[in-house]
PDB file of N, CA and C in Angstrom:
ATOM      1  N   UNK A   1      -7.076  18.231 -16.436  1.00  0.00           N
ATOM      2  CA  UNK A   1      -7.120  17.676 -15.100  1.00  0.00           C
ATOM      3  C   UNK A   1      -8.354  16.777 -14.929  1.00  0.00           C
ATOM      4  N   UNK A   2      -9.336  17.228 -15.602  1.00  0.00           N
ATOM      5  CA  UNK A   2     -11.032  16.640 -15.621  1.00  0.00           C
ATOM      6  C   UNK A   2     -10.766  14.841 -16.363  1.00  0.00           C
ATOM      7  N   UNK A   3      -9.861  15.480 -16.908  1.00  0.00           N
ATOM      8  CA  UNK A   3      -9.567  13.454 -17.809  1.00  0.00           C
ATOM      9  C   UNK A   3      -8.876  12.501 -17.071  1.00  0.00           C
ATOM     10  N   UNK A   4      -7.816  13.183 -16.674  1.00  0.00           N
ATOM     11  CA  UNK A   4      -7.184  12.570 -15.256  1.00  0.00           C
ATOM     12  C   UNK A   4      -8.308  11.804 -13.909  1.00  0.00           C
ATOM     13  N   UNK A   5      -8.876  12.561 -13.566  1.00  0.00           N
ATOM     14  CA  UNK A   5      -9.536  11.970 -12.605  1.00  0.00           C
ATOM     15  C   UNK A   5     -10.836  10.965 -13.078  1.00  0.00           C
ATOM     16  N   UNK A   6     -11.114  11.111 -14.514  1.00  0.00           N
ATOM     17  CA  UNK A   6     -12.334  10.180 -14.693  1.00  0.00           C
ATOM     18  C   UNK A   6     -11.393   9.150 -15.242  1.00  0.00           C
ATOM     19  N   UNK A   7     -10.385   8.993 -15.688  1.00  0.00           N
ATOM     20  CA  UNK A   7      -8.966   7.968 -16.132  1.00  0.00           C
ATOM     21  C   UNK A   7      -9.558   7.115 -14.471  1.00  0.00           C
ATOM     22  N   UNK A   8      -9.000   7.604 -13.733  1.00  0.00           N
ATOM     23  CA  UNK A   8      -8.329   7.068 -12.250  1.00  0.00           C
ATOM     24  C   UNK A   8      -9.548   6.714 -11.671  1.00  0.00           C
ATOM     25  N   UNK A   9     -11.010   7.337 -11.915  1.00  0.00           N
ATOM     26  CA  UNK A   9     -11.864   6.921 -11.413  1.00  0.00           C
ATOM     27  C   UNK A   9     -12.569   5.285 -11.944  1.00  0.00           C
ATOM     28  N   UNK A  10     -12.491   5.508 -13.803  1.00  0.00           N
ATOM     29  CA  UNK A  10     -12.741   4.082 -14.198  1.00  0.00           C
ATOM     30  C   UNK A  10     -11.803   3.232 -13.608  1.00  0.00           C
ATOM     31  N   UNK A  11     -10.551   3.287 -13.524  1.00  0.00           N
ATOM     32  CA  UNK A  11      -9.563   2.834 -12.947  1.00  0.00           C
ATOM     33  C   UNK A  11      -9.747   1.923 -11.554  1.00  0.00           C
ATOM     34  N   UNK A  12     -10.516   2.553 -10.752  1.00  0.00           N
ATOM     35  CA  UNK A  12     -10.796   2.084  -9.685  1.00  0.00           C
ATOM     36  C   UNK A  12     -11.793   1.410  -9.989  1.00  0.00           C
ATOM     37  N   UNK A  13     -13.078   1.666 -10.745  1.00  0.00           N
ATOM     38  CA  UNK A  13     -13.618   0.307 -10.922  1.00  0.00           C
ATOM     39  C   UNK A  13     -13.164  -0.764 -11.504  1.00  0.00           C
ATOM     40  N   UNK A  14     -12.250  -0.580 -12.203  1.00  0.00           N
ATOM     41  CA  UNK A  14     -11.550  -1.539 -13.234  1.00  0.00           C
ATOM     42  C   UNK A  14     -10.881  -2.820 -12.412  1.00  0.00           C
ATOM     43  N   UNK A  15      -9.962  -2.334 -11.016  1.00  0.00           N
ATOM     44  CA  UNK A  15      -9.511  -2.791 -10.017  1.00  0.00           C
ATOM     45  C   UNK A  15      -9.965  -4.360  -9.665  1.00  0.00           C
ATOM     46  N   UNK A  16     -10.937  -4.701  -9.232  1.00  0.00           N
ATOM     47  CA  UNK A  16     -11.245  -6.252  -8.896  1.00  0.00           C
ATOM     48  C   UNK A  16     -11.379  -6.902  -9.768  1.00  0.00           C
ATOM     49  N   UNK A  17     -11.750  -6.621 -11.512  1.00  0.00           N
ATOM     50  CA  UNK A  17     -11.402  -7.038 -12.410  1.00  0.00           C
ATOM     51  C   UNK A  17     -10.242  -7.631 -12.813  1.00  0.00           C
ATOM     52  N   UNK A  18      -9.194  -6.830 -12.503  1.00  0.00           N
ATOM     53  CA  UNK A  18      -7.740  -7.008 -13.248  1.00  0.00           C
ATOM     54  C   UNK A  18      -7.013  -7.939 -12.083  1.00  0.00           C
ATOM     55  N   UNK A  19      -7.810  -8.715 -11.300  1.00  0.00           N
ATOM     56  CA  UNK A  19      -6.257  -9.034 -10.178  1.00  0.00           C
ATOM     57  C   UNK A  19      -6.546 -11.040 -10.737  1.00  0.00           C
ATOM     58  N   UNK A  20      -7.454 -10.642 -10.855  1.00  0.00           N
ATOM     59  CA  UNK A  20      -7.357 -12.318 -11.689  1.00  0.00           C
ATOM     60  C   UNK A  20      -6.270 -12.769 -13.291  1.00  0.00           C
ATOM     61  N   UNK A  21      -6.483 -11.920 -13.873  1.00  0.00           N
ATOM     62  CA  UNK A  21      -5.577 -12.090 -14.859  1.00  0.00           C
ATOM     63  C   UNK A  21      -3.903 -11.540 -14.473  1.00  0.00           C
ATOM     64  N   UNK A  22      -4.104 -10.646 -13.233  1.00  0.00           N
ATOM     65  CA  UNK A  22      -2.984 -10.334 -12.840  1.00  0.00           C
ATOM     66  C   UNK A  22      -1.873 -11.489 -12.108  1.00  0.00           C
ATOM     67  N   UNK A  23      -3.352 -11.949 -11.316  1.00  0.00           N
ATOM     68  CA  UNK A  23      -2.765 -13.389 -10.967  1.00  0.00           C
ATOM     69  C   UNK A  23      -1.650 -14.443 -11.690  1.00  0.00           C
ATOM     70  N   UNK A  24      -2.593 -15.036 -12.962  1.00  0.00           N
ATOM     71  CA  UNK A  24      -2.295 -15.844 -13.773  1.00  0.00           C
ATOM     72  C   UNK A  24      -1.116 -15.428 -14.276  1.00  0.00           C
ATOM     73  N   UNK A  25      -0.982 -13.989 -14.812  1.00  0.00           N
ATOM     74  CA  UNK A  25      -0.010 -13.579 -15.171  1.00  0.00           C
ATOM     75  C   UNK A  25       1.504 -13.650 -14.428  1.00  0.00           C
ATOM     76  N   UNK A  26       1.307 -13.353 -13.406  1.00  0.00           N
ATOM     77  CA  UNK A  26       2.230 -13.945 -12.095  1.00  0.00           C
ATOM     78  C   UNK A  26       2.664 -15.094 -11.627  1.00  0.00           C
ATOM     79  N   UNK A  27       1.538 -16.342 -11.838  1.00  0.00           N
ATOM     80  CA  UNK A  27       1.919 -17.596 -11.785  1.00  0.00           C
ATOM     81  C   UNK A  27       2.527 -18.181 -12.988  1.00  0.00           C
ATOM     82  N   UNK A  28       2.523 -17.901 -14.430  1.00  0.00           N
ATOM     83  CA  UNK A  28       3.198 -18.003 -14.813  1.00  0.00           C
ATOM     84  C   UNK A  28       4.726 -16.961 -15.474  1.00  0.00           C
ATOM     85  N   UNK A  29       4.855 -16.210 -14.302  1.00  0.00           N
ATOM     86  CA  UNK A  29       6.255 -15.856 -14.192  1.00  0.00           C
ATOM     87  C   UNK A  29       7.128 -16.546 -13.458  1.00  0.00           C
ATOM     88  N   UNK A  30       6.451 -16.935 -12.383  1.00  0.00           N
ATOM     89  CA  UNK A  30       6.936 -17.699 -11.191  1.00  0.00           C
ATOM     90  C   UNK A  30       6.895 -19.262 -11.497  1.00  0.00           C
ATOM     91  N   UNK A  31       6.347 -19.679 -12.722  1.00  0.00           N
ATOM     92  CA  UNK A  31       6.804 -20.840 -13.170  1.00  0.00           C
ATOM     93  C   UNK A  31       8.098 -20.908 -13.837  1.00  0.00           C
ATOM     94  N   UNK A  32       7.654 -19.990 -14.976  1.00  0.00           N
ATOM     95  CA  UNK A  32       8.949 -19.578 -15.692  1.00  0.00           C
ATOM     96  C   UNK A  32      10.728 -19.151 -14.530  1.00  0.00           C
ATOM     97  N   UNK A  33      10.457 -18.217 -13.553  1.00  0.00           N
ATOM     98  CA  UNK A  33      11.763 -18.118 -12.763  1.00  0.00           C
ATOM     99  C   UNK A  33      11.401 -18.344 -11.499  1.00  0.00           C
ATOM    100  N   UNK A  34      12.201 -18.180 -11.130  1.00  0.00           N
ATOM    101  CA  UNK A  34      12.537 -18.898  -9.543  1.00  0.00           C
ATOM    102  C   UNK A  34      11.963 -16.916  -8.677  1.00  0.00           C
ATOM    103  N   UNK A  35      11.340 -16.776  -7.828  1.00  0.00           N
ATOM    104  CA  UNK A  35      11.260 -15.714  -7.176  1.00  0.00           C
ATOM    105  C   UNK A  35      10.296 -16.088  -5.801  1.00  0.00           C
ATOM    106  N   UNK A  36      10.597 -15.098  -5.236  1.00  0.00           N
ATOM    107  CA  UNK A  36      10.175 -15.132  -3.221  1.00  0.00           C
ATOM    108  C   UNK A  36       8.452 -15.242  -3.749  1.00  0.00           C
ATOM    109  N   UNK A  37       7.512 -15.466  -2.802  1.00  0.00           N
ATOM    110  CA  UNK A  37       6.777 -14.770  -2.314  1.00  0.00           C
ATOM    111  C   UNK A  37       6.302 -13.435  -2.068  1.00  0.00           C
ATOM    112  N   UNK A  38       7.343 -12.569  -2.117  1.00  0.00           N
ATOM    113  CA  UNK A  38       7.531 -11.196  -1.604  1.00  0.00           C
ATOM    114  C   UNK A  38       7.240 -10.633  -2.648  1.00  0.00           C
ATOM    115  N   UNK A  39       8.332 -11.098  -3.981  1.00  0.00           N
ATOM    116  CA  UNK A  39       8.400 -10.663  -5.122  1.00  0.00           C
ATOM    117  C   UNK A  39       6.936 -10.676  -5.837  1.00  0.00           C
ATOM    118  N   UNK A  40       6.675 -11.992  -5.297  1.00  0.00           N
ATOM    119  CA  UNK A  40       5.192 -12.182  -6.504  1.00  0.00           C
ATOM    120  C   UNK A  40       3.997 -11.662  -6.083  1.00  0.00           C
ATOM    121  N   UNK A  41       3.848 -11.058  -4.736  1.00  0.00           N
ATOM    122  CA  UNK A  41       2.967 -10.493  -4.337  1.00  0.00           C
ATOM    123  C   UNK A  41       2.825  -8.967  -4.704  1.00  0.00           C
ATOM    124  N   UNK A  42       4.447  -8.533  -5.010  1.00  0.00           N
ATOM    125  CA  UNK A  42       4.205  -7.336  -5.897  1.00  0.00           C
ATOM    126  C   UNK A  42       3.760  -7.202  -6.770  1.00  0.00           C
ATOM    127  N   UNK A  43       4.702  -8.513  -7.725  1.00  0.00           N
ATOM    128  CA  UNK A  43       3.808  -8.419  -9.291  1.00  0.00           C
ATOM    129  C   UNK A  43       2.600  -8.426  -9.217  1.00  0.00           C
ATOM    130  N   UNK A  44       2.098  -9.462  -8.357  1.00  0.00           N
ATOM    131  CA  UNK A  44       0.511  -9.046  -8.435  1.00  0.00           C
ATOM    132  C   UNK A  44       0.371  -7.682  -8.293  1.00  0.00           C
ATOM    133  N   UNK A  45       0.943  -6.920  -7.567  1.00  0.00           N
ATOM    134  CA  UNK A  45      -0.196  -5.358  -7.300  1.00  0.00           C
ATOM    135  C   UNK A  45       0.264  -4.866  -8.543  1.00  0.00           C
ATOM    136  N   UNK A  46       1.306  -4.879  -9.069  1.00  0.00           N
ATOM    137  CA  UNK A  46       1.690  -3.961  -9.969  1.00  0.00           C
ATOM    138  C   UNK A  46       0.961  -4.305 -11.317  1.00  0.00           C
ATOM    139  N   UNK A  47       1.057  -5.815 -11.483  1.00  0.00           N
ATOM    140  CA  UNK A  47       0.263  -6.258 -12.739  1.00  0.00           C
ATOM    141  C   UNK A  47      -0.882  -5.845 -12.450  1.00  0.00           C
ATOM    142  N   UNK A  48      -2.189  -5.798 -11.727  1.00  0.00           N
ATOM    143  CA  UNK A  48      -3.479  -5.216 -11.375  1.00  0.00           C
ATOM    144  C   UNK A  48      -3.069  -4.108 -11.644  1.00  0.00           C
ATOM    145  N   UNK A  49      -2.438  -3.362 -11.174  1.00  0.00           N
ATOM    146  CA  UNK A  49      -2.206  -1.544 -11.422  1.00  0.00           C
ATOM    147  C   UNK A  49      -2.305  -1.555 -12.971  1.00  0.00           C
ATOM    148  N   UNK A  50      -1.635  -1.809 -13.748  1.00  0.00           N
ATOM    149  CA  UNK A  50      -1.286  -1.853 -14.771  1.00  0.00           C
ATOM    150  C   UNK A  50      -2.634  -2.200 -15.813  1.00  0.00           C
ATOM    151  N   UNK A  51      -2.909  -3.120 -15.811  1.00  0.00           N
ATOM    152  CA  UNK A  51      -3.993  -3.866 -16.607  1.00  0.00           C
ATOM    153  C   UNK A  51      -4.837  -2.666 -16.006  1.00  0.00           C
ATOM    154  N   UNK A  52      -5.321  -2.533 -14.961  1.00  0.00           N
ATOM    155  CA  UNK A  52      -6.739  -1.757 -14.591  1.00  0.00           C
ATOM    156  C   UNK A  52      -6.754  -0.382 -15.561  1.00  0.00           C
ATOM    157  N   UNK A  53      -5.140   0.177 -14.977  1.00  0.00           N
ATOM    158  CA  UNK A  53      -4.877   2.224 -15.530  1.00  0.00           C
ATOM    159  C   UNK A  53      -4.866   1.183 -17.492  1.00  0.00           C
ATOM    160  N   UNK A  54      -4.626   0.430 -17.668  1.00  0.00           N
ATOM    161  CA  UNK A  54      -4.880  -0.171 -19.370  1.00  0.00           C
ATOM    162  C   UNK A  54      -5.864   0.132 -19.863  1.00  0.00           C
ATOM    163  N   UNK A  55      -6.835  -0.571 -18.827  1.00  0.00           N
ATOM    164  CA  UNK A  55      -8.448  -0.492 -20.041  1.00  0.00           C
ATOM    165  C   UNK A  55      -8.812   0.397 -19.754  1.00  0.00           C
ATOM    166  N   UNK A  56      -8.432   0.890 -18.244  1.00  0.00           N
ATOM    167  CA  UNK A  56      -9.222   2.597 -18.028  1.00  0.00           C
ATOM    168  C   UNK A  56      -8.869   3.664 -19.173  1.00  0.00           C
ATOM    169  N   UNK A  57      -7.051   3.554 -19.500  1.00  0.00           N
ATOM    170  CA  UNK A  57      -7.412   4.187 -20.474  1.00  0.00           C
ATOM    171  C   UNK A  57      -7.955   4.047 -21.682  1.00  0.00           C
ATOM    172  N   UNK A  58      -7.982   3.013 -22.443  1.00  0.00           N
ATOM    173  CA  UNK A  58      -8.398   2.221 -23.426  1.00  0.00           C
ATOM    174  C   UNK A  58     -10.182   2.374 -23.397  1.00  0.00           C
ATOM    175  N   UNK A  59     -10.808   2.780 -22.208  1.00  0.00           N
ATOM    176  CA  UNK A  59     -12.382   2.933 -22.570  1.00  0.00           C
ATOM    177  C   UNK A  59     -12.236   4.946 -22.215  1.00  0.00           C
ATOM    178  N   UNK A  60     -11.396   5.692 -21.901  1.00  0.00           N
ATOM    179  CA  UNK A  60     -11.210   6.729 -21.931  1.00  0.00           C
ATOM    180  C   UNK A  60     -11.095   7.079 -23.484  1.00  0.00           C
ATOM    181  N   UNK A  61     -10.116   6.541 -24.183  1.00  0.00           N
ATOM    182  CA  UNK A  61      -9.949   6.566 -25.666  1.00  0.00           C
ATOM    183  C   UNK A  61     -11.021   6.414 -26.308  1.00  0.00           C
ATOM    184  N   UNK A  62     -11.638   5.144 -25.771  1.00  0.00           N
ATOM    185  CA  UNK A  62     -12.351   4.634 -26.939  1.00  0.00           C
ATOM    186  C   UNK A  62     -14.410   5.305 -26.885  1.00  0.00           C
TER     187      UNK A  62
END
């Protein structure tokens, strides 16, 4: 349970880091296909989610 929460805690610092590449990552999806606004504002959160719980775990591992 103790790994879990220091996971989620780097995690949260990891957070303002990851929304820039999350970005990019998003603009070029939305080059590539046709999608709302709506849509790409998710990908953003989800791509940030993603990349952040990444390196969090990746410096948990490492």
């Amino acid at each position: 349970m103790q790994d879990i929460v220091v996971t989620l805690v780097f995690m949260m610092a990891l957070l303002m880091f990851a929304v820039f590449p999350a970005l990019k990552i998003t603009e070029f999806v939305a080059k590539k296909y046709t999608i709302s606004a709506k849509i790409q504002n998710f990908l953003t959160l989800v791509f940030t989610v993603v990349l952040a719980l990444g390196a969090a775990i990746y410096m948990k591992i490492g």
